[in-house]
C-alpha atoms as a PDB file:
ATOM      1  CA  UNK A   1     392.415  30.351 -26.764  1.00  0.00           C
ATOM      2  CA  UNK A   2     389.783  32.924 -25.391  1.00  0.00           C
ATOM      3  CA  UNK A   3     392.428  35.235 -25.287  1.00  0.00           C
ATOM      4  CA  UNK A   4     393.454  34.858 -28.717  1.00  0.00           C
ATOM      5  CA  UNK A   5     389.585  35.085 -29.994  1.00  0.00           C
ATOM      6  CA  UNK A   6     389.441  38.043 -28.225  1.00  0.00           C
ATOM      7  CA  UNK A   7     392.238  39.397 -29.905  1.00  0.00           C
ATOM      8  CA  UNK A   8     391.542  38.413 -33.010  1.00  0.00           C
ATOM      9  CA  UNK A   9     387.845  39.906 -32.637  1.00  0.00           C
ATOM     10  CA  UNK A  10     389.418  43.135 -31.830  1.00  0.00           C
ATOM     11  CA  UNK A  11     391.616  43.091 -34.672  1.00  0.00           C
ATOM     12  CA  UNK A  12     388.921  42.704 -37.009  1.00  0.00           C
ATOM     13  CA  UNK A  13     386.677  45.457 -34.860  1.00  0.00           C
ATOM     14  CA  UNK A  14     389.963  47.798 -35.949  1.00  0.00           C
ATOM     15  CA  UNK A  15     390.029  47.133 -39.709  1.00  0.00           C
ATOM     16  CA  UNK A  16     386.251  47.581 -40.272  1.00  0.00           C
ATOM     17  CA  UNK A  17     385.441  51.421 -41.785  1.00  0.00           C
ATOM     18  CA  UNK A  18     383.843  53.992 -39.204  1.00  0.00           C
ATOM     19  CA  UNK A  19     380.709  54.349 -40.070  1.00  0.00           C
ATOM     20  CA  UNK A  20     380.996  58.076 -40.547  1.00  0.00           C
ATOM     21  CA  UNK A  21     383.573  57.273 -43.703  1.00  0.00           C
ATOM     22  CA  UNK A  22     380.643  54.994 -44.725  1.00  0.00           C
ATOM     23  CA  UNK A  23     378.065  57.200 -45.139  1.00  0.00           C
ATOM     24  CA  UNK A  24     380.053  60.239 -46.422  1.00  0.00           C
ATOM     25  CA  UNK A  25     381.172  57.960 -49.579  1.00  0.00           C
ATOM     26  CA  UNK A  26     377.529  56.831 -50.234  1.00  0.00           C
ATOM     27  CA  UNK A  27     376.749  60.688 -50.104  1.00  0.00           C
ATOM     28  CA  UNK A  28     379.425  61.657 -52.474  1.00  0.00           C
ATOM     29  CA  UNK A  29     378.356  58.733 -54.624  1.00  0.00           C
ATOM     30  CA  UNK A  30     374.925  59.543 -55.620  1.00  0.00           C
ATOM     31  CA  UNK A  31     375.744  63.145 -55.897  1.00  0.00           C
ATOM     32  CA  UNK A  32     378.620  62.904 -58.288  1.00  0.00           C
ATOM     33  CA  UNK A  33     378.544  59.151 -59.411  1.00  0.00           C
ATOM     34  CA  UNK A  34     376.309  60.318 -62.774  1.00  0.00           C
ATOM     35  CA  UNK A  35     378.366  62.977 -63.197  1.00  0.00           C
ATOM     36  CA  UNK A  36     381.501  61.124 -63.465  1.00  0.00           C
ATOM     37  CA  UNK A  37     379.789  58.355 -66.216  1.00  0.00           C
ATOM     38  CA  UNK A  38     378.808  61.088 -67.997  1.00  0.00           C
ATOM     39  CA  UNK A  39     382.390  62.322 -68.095  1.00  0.00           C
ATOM     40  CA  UNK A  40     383.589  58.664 -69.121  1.00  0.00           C
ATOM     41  CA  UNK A  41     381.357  57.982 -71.603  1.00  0.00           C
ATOM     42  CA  UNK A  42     382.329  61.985 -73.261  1.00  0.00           C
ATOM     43  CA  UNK A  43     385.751  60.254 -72.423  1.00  0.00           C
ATOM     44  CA  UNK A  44     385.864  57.583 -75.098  1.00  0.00           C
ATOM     45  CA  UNK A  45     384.524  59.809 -77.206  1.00  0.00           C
ATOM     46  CA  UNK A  46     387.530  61.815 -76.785  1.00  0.00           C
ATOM     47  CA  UNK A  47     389.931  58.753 -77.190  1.00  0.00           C
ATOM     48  CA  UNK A  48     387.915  57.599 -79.894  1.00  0.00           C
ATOM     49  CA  UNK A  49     389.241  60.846 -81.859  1.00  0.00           C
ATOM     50  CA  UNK A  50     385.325  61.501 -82.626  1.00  0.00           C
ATOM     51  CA  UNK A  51     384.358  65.016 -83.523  1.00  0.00           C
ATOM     52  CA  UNK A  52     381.038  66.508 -82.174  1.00  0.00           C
ATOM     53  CA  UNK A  53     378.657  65.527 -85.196  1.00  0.00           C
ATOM     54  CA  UNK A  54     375.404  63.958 -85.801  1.00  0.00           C
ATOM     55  CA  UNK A  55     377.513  60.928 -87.720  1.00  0.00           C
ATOM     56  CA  UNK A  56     377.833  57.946 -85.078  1.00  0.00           C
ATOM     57  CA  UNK A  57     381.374  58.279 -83.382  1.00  0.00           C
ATOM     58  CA  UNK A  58     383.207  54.854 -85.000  1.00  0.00           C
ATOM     59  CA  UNK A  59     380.246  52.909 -85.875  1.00  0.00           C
ATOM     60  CA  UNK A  60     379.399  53.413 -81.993  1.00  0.00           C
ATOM     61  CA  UNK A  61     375.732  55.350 -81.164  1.00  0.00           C
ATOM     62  CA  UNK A  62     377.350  56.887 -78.152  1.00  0.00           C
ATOM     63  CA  UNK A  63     375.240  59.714 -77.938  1.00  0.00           C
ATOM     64  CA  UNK A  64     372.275  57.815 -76.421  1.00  0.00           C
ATOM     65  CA  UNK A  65     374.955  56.838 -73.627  1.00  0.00           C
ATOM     66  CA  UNK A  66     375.263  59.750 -73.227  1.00  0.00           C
ATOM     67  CA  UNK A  67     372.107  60.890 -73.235  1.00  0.00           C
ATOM     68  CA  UNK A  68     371.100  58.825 -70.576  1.00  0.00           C
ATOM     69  CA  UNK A  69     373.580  59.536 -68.454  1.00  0.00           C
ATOM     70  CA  UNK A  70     372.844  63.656 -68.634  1.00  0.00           C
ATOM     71  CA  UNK A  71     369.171  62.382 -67.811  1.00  0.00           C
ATOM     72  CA  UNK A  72     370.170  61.019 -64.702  1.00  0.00           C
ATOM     73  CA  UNK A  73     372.524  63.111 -63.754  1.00  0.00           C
ATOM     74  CA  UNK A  74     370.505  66.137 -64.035  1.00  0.00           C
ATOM     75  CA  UNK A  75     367.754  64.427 -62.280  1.00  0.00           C
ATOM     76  CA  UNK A  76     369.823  64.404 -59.072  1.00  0.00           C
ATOM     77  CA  UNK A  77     371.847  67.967 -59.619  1.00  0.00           C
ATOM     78  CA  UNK A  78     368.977  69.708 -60.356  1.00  0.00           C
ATOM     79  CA  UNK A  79     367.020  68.727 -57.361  1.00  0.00           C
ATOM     80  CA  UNK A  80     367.788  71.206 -55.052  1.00  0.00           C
ATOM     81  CA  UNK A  81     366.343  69.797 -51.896  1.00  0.00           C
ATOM     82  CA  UNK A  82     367.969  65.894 -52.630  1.00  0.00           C
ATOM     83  CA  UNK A  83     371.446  68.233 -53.396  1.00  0.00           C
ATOM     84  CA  UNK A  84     371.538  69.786 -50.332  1.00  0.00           C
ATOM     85  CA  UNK A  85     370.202  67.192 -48.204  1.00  0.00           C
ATOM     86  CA  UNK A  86     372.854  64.951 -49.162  1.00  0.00           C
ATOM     87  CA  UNK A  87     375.525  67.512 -48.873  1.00  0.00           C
ATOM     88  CA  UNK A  88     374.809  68.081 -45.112  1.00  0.00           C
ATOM     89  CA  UNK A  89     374.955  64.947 -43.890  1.00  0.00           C
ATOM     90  CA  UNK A  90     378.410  64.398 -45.780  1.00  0.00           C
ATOM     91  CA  UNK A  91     379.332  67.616 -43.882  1.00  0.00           C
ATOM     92  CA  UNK A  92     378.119  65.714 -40.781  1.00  0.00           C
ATOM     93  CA  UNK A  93     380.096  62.662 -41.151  1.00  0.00           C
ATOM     94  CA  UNK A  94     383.157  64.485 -41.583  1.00  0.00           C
ATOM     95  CA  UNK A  95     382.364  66.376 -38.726  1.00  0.00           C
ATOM     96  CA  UNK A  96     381.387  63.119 -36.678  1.00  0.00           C
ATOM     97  CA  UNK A  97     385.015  62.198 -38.242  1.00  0.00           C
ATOM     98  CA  UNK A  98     386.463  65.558 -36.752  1.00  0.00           C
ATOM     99  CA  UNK A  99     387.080  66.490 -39.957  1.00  0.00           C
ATOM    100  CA  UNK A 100     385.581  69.974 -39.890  1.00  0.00           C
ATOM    101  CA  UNK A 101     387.615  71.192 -42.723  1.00  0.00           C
ATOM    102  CA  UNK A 102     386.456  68.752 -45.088  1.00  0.00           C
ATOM    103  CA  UNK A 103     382.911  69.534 -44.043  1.00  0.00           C
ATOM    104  CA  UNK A 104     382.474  72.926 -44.598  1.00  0.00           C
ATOM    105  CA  UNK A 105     383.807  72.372 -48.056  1.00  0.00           C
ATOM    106  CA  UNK A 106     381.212  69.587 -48.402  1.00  0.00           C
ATOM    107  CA  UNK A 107     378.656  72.347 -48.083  1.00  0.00           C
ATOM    108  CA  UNK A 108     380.622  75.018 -50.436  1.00  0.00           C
ATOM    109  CA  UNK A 109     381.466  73.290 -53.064  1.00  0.00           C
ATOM    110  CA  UNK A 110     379.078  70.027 -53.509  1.00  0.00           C
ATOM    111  CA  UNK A 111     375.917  71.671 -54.308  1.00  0.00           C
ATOM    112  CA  UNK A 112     378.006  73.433 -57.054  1.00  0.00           C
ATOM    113  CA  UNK A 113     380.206  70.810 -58.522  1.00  0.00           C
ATOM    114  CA  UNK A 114     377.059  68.307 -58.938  1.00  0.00           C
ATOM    115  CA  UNK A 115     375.345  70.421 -61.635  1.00  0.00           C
ATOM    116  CA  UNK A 116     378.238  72.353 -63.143  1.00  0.00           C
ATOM    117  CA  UNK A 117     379.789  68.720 -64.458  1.00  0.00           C
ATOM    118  CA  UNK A 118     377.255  67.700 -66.390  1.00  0.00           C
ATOM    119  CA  UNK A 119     376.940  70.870 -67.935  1.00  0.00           C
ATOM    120  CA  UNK A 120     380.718  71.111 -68.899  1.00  0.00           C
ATOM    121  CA  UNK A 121     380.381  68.369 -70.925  1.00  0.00           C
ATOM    122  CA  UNK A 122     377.421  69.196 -72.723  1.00  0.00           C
ATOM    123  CA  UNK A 123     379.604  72.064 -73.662  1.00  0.00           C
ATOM    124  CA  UNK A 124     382.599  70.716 -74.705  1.00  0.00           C
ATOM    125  CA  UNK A 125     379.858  68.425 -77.001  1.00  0.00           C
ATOM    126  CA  UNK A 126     378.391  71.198 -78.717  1.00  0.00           C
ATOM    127  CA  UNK A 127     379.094  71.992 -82.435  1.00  0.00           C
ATOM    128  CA  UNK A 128     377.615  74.522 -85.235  1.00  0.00           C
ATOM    129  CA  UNK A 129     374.450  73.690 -85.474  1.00  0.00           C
ATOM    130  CA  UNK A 130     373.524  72.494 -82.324  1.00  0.00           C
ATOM    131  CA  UNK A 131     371.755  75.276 -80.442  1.00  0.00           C
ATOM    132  CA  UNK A 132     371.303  74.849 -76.460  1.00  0.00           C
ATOM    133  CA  UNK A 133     368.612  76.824 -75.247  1.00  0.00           C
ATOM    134  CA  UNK A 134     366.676  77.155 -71.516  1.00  0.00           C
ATOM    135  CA  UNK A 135     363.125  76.875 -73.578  1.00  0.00           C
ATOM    136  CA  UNK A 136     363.886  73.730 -74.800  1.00  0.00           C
ATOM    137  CA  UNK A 137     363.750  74.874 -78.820  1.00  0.00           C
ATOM    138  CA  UNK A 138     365.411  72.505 -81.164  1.00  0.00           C
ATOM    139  CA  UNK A 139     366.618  69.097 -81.244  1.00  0.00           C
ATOM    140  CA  UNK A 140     370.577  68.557 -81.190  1.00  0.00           C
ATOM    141  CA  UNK A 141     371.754  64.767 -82.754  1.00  0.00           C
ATOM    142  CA  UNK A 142     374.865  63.611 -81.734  1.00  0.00           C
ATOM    143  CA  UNK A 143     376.531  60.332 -82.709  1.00  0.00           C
ATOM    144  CA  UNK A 144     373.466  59.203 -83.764  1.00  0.00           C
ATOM    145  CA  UNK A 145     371.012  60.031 -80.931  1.00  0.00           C
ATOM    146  CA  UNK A 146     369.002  63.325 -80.383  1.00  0.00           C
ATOM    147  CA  UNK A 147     369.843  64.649 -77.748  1.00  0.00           C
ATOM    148  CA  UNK A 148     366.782  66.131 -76.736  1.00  0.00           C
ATOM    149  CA  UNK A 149     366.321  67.962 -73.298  1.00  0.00           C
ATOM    150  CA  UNK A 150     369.479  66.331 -72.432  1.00  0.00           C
ATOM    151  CA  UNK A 151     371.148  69.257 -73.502  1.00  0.00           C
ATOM    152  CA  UNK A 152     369.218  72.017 -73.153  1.00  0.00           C
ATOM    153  CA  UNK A 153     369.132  71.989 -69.270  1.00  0.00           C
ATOM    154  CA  UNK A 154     372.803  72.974 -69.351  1.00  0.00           C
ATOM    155  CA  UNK A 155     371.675  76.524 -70.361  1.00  0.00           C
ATOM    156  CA  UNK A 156     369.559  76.502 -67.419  1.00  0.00           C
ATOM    157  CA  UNK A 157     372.271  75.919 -64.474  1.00  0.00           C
ATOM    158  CA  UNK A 158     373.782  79.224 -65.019  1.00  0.00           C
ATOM    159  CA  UNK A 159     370.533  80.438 -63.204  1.00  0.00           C
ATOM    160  CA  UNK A 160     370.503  78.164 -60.767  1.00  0.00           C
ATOM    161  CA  UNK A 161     373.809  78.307 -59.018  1.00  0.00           C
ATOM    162  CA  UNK A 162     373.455  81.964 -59.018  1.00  0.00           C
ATOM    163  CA  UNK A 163     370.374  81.690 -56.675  1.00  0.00           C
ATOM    164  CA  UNK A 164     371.729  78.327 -55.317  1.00  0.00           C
ATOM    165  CA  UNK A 165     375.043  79.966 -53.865  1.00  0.00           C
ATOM    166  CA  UNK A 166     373.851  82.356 -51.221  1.00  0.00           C
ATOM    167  CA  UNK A 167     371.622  79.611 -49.577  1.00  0.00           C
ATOM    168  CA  UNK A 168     374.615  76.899 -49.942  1.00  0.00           C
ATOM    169  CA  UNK A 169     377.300  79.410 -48.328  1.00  0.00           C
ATOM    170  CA  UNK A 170     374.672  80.718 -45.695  1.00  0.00           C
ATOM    171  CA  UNK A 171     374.189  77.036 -44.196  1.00  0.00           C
ATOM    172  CA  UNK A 172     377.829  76.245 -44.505  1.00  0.00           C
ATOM    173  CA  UNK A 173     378.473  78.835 -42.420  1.00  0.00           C
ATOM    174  CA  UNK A 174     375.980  78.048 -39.775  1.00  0.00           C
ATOM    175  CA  UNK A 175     376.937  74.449 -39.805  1.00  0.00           C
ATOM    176  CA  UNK A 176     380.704  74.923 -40.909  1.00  0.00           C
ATOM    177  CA  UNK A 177     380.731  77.093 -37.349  1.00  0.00           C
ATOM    178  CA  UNK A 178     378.387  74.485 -35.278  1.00  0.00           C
ATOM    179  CA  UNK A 179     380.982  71.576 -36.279  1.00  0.00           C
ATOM    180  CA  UNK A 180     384.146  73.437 -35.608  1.00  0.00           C
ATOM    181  CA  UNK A 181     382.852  73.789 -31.913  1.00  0.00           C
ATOM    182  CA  UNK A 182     381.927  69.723 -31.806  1.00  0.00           C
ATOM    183  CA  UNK A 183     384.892  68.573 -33.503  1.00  0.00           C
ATOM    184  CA  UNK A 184     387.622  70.391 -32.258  1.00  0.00           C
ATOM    185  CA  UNK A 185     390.048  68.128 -29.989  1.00  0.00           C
ATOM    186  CA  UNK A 186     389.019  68.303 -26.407  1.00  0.00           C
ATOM    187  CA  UNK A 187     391.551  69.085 -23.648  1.00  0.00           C
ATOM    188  CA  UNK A 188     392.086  65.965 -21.425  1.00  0.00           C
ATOM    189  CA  UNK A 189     391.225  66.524 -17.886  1.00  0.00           C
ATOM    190  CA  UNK A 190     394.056  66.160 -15.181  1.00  0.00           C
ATOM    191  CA  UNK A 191     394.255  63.481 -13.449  1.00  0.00           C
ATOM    192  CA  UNK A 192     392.508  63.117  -9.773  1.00  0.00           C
ATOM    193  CA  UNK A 193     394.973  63.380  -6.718  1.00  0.00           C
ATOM    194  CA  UNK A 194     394.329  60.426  -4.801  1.00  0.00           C
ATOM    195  CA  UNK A 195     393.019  61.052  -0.563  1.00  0.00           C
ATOM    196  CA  UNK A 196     396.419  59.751   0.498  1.00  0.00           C
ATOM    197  CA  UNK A 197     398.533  62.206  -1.357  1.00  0.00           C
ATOM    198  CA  UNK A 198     396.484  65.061  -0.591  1.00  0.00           C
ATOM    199  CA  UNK A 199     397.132  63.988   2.725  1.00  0.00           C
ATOM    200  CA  UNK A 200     400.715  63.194   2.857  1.00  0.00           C
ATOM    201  CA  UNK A 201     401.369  66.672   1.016  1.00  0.00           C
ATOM    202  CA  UNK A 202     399.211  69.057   3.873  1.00  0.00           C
ATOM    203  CA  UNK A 203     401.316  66.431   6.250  1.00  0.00           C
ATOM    204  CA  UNK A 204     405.031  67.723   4.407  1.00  0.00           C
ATOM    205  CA  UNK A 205     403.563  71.252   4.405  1.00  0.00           C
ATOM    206  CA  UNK A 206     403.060  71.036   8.231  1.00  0.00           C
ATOM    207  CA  UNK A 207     406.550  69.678   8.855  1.00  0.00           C
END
């Protein structure tokens, strides 16, 4: 019976998630989870047949869904320091995975993806009429919700990404090269000749 137990405990031990795959999906969670409602909610609207319009899209107000998901969204892609943060330790748990690969595009591509999402689907929502703007001007109503600065932060990304990418590619680099070194496969080392052998072979050289 212990045996069994035991076996049993080390079968379960086996099935649980490494940590390191842990960690890296909460990462990639926070960073793109707003993102991705944002694209599901622009989604129905898209199966829904509705056209960008300040009418509501099928009696539905999905604008101030939508709304509120660019709000949060942008309040995690536009925070630099939370964006990169989050980025590096998913680079580190792939590493810690010996992933080093995946890692290094963590850190290339993350801190770009997280903002440029939400802003592709404020632009695929625009429509005559509905003016985005990085001073904020004007109020944009769409299926029966303004908008507000919802929208207009999309015309401010451009700007950041451009002085976002040679920080995000310079620490990729420095930590893309540091985890290649930690994660690469070590070479076993041989196996110790036991006293005897060592022996026994000077003995056969002798003879």
């Amino acid at each position: 019976m212990l045996g069994e137990d035991q076996d049993f405990d080390s079968v379960v031990t086996e099935e649980k998630p490494p940590v390191a795959l842990i960690i890296f999906v909460l990462c990639i969670t926070v960073l793109l989870g707003p993102s991705l409602l944002v694209w599901i909610i622009r989604g129905v609207g898209f199966a829904a047949q509705c056209a960008p319009g300040p009418d509501l899209c099928r009696g539905m107000t999905l604008g101030g869904g939508l709304r509120d998901a660019l709000s949060l969204a942008w309040g995690i892609s536009t925070d630099l320091l939370l964006v990169m943060v989050l980025a590096t330790i998913a680079a580190v748990a792939c590493f810690a995975a010996r992933r080093p690969l995946s890692g290094t595009l963590c850190l290339l591509l993350l801190p770009l993806i997280t903002p440029v999402l939400p802003m592709l689907a404020v632009l695929v929502s625009k429509f005559d009429g509905c003016d985005i703007n990085a001073d904020g001007i004007g109020n944009c109503t769409l299926w029966g919700a303004q908008m507000g600065r919802s929208f207009h932060v999309a015309a401010t990304i451009p700007d950041m990404i451009y002085g976002l990418v040679p920080y995000s590619v310079a620490i990729a680099l420095m930590i893309g090269l540091l985890g290649w070194f930690l994660a690469r496969p070590k070479t076993p080392a041989p196996p110790p000749i036991h006293a005897t052998a060592r022996i026994r072979r000077f003995g056969d050289e002798e003879l």
